[in-house]
Protein backbone atom coordinates (compact mmCIF):
# COMPACT_ATOMS: atom_id res chain seq x y z
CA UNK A 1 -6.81 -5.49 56.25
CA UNK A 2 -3.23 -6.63 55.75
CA UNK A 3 -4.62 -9.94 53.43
CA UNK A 4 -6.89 -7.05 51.35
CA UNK A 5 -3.81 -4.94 50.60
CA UNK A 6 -1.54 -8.35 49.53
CA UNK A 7 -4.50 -9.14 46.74
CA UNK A 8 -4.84 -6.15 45.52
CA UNK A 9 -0.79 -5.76 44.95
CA UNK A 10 -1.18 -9.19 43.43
CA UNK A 11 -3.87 -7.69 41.05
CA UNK A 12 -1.47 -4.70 40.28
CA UNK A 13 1.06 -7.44 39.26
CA UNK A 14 -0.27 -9.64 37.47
CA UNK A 15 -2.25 -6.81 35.73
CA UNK A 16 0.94 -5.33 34.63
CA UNK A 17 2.92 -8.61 33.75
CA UNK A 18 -0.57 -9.08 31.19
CA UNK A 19 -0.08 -5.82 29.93
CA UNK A 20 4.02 -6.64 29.12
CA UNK A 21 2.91 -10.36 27.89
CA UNK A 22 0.11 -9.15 25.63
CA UNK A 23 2.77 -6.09 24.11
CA UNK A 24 5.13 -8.95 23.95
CA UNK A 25 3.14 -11.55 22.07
CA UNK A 26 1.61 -8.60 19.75
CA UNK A 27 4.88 -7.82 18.56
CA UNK A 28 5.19 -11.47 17.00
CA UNK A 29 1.44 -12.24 16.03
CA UNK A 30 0.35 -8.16 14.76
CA UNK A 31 2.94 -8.25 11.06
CA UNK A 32 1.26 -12.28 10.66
CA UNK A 33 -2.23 -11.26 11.00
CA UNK A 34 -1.51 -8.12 9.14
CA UNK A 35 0.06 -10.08 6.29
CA UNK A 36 -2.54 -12.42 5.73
CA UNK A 37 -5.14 -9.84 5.90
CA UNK A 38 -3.57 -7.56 3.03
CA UNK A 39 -3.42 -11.12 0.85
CA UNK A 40 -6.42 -11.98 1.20
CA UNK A 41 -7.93 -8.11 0.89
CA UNK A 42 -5.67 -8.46 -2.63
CA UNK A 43 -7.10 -11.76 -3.57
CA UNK A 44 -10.58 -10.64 -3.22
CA UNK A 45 -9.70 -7.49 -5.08
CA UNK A 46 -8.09 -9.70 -8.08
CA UNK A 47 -11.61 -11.74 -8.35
CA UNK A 48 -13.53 -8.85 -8.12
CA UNK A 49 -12.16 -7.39 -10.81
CA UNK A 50 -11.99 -10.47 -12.80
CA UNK A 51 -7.71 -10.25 -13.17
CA UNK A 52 -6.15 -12.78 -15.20
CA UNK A 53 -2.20 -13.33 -14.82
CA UNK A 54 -0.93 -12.86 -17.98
CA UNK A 55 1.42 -15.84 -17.93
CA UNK A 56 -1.34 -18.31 -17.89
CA UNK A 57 -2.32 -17.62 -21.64
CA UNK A 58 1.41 -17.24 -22.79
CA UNK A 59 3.40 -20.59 -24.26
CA UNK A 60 7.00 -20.87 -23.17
CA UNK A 61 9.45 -18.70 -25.30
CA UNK A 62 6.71 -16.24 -26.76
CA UNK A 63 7.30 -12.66 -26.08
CA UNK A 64 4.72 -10.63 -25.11
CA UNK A 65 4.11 -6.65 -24.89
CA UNK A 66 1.65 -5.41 -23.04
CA UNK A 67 2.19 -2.24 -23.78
CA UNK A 68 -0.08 -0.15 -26.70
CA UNK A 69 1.28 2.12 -28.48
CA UNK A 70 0.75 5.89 -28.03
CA UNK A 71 -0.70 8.03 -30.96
CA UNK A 72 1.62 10.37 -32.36
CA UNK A 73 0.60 14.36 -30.99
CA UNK A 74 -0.03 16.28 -33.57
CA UNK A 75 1.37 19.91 -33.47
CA UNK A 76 -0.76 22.98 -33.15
CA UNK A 77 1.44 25.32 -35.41
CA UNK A 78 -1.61 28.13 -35.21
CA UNK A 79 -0.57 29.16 -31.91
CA UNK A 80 -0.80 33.11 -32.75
CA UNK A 81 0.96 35.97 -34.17
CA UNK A 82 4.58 36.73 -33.04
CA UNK A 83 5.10 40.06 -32.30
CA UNK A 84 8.93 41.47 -32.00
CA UNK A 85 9.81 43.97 -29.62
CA UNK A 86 12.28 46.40 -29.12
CA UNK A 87 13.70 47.40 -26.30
CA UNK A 88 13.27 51.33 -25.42
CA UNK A 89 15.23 53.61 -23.15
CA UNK A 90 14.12 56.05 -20.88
């Protein structure tokens, strides 16, 4: 009885010195793991939709925009009749 109830306490122990070892060593490992997941989850974005870094077409000293340039909005000066009020007292 007594040799029953020293094996399970070791169980207890060394169940909860895995569970503190484990939290321990995922603290360290979890932000790595994460890390190179999200790089390679970007990489195989990149080639799936075919992206090209600009700098590897562009010659040293040549400026490049990437930007286009926006149309000019044209006004809509038929925007109805303007009607003047006056104020009336009661």
């Amino acid at each position: 009885m007594q040799e029953a109830s020293i094996q399970g306490l070791w169980f207890i122990v060394i169940l909860i010195l895995g569970y503190y070892a484990f939290k321990w060593l995922a603290r360290i490992f979890l932000p790595i793991m994460m890390q190179k997941a999200v790089r390679n989850f970007e990489k195989k974005a990149r080639e799936q939709q075919g992206y090209q870094n600009p700098a590897d077409h562009v010659r040293e000293g040549e400026t490049v925009i990437d930007k286009q340039p926006r149309p000019p909005k044209e006004s809509n000066n038929n925007v109805g009749e303007y009607v003047d009020f006056e104020e009336v007292d009661d």
